[in-house]
N, C-alpha and C. Protein backbone atom coordinates (compact mmCIF):
# COMPACT_ATOMS: atom_id res chain seq x y z
N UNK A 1 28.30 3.04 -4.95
CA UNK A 1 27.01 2.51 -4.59
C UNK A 1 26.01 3.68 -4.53
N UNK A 2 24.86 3.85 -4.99
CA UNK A 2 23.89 4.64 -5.05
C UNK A 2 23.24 4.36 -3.87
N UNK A 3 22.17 5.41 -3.86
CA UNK A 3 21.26 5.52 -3.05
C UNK A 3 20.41 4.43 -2.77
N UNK A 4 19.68 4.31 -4.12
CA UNK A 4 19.04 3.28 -4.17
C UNK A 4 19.51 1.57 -4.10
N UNK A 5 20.63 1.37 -4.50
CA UNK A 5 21.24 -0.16 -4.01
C UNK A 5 21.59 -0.03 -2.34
N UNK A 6 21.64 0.72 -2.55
CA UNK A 6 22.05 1.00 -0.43
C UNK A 6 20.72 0.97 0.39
N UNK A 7 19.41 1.17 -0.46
CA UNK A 7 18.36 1.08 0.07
C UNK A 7 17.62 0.05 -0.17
N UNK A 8 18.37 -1.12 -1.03
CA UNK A 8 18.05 -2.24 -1.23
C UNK A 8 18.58 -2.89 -0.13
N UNK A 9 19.65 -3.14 0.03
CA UNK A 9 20.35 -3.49 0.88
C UNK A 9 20.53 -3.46 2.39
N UNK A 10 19.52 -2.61 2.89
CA UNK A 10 19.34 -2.10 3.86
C UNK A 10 18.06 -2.95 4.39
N UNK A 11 16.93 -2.95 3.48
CA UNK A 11 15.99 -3.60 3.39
C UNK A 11 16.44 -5.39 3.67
N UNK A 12 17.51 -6.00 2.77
CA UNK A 12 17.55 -7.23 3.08
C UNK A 12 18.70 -7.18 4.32
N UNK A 13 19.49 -6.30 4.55
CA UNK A 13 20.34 -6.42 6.09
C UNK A 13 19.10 -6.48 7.07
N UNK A 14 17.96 -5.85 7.09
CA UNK A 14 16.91 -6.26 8.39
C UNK A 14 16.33 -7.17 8.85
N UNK A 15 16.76 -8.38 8.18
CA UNK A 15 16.40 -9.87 8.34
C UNK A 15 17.78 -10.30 9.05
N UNK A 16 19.09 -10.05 9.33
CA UNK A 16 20.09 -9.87 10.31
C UNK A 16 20.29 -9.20 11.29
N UNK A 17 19.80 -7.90 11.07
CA UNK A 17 20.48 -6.73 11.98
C UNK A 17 19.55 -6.95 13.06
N UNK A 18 18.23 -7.01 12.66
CA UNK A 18 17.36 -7.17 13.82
C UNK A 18 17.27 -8.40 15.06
N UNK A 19 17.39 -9.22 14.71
CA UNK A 19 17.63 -9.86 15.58
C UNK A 19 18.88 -10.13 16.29
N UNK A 20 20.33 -9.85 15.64
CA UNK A 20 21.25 -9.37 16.25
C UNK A 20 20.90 -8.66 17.39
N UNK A 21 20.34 -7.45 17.35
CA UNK A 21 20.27 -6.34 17.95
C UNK A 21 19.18 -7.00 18.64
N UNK A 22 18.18 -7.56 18.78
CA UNK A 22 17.43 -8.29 19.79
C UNK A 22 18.23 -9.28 20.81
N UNK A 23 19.15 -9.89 20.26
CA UNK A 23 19.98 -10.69 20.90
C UNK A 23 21.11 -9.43 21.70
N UNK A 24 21.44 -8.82 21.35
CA UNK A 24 22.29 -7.87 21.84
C UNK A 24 21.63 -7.10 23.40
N UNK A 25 20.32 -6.60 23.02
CA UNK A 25 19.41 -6.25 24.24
C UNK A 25 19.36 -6.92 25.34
N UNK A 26 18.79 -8.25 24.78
CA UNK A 26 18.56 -9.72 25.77
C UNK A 26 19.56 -9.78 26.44
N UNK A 27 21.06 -9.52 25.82
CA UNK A 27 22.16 -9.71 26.84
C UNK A 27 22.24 -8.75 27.75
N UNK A 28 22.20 -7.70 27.54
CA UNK A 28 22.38 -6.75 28.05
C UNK A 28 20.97 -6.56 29.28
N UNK A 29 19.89 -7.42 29.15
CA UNK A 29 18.93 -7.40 30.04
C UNK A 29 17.67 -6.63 29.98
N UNK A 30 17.53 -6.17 29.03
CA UNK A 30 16.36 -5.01 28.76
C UNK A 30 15.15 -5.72 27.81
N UNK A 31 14.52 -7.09 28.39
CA UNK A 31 13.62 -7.96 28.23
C UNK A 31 12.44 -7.33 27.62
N UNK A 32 11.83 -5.91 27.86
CA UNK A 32 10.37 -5.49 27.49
C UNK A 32 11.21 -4.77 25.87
N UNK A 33 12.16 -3.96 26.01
CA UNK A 33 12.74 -3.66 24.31
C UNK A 33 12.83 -5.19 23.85
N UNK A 34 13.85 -6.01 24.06
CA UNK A 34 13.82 -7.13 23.63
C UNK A 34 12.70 -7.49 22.41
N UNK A 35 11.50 -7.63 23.70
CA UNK A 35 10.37 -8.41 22.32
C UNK A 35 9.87 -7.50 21.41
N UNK A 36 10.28 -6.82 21.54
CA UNK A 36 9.37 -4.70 20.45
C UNK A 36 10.46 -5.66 19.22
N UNK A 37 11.88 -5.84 19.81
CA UNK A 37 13.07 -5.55 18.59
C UNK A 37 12.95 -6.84 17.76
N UNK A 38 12.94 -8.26 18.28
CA UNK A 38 13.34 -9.23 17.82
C UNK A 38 12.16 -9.38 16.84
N UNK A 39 10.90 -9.45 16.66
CA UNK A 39 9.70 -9.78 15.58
C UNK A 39 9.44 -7.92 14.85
N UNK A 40 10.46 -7.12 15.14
CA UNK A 40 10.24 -5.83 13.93
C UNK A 40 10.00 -6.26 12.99
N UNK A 41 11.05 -7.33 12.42
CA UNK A 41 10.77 -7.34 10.55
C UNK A 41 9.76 -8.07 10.26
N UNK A 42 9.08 -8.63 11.03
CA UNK A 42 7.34 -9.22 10.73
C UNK A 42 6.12 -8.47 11.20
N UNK A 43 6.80 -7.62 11.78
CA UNK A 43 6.03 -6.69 12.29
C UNK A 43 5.71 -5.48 11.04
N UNK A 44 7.06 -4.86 10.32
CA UNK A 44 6.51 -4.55 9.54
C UNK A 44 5.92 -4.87 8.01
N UNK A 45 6.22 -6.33 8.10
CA UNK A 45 5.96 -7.24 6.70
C UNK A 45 4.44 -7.16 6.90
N UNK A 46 3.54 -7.32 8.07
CA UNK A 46 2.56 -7.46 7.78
C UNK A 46 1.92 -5.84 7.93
N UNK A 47 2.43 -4.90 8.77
CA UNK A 47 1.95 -3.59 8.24
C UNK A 47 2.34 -3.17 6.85
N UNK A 48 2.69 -3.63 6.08
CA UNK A 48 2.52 -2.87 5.04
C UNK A 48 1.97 -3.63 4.00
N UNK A 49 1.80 -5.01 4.34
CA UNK A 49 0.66 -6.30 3.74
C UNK A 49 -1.04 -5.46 4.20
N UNK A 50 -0.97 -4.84 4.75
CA UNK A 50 -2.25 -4.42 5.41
C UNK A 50 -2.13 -3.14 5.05
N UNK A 51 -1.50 -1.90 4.53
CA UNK A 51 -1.40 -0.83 3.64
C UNK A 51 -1.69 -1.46 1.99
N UNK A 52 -1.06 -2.26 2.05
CA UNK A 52 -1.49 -2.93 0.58
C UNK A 52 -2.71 -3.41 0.32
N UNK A 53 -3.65 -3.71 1.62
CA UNK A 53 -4.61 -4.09 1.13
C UNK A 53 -5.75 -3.09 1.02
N UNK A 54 -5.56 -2.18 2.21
CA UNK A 54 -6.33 -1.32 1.79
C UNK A 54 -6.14 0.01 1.30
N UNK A 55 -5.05 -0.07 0.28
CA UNK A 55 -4.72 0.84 -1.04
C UNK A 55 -5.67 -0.07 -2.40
N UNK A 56 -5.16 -1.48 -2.35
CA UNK A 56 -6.31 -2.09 -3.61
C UNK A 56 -7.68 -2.13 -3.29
N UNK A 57 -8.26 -1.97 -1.54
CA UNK A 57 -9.48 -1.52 -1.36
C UNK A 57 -10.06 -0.16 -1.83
N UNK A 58 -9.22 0.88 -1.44
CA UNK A 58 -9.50 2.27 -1.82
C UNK A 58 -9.37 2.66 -3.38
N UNK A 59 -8.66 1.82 -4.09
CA UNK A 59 -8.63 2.00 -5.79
C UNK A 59 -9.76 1.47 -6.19
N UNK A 60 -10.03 0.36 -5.77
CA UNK A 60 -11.42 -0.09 -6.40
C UNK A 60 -12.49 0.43 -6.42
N UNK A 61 -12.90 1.46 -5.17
CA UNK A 61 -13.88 2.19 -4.81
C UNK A 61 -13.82 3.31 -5.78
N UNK A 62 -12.12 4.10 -6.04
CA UNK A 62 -12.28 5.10 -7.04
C UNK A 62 -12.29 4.98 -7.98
N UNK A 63 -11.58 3.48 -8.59
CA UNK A 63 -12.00 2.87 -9.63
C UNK A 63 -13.60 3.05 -10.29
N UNK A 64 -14.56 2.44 -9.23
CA UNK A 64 -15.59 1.89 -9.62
C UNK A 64 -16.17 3.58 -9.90
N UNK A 65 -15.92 4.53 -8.97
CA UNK A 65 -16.15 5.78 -9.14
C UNK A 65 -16.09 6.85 -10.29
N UNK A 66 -14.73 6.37 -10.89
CA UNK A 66 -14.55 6.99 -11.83
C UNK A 66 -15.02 6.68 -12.94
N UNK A 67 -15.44 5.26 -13.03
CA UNK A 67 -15.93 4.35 -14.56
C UNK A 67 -17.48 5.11 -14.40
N UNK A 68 -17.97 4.99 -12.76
CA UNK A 68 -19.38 5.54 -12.98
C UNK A 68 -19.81 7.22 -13.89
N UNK A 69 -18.37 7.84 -13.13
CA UNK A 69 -18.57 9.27 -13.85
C UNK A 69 -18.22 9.43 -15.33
N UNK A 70 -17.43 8.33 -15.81
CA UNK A 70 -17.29 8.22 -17.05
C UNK A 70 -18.68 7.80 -18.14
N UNK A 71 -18.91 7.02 -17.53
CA UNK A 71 -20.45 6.54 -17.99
C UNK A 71 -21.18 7.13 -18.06
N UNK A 72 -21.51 8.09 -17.19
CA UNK A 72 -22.35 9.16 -17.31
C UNK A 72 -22.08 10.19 -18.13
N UNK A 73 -20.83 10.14 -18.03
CA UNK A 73 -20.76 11.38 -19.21
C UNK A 73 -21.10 10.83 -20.92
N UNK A 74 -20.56 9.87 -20.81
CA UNK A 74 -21.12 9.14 -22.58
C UNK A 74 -22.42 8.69 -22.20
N UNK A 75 -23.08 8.66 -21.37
CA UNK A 75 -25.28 9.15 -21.27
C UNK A 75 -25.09 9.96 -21.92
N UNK A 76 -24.94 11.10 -21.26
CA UNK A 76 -24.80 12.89 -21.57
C UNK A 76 -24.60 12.85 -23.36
N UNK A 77 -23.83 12.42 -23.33
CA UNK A 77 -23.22 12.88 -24.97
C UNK A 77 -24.44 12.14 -25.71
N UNK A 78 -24.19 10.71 -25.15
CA UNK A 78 -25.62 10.12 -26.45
C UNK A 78 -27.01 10.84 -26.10
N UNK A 79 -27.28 11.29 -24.72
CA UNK A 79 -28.73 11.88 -24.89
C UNK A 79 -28.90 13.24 -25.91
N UNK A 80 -27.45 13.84 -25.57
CA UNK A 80 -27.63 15.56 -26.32
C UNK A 80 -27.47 14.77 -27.70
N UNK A 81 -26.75 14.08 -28.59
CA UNK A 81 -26.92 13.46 -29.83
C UNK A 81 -28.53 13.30 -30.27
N UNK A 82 -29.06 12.12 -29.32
CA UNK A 82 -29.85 12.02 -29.52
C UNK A 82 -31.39 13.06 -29.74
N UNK A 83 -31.01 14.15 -28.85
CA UNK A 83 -32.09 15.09 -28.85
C UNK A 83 -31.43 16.23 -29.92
N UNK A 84 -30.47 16.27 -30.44
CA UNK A 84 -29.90 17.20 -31.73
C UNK A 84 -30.85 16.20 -32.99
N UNK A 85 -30.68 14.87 -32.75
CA UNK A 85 -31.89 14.36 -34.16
C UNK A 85 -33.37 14.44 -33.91
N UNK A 86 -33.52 14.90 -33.10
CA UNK A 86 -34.95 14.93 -32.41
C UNK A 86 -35.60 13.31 -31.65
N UNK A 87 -34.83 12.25 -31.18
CA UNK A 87 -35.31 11.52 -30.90
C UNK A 87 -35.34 11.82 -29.60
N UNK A 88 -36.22 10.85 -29.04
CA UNK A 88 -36.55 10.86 -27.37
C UNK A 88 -35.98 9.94 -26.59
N UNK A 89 -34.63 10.02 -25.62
CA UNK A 89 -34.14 9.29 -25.32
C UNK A 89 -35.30 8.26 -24.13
């Protein structure tokens, strides 16, 4: 087994292990760990639903950033073209 199938696997054992281990606490009496343990794996489904969103927020911005500096540079090129024929942009 590789690394990586073991890190697959690990990933779908946390939809078991965790609440096991929430149930395991509860018995054992330690009520304030309890609720931290038993909603982890939704806990981090939606932190990283919320890294995801604002990674496609922050691309779009450099997205839009980079098309702008691109654009400008093909101005640049057609104005110096244009002023090598002598026209007036």
């Amino acid at each position: 087994m590789t690394l990586a199938n073991s890190g697959a696997f690990l990933v779908h054992w946390k939809w078991i292990s965790c609440p096991i281990a929430a149930l395991l606490i509860w018995a054992r009496g330690d009520n304030r760990v309890d609720i931290l343990a038993f909603p982890w794996p939704l806990a981090v489904m939606l932190l990283l639903a919320t890294i995801n969103i604002f990674g496609v927020v922050a691309s779009g911005f450099a997205r839009r950033n980079l098309l702008k500096g691109e654009l400008e540079e093909v101005e640049n090129r057609f104005k110096q073209a244009l002023s090598r024929k002598g026209i007036r942009p």
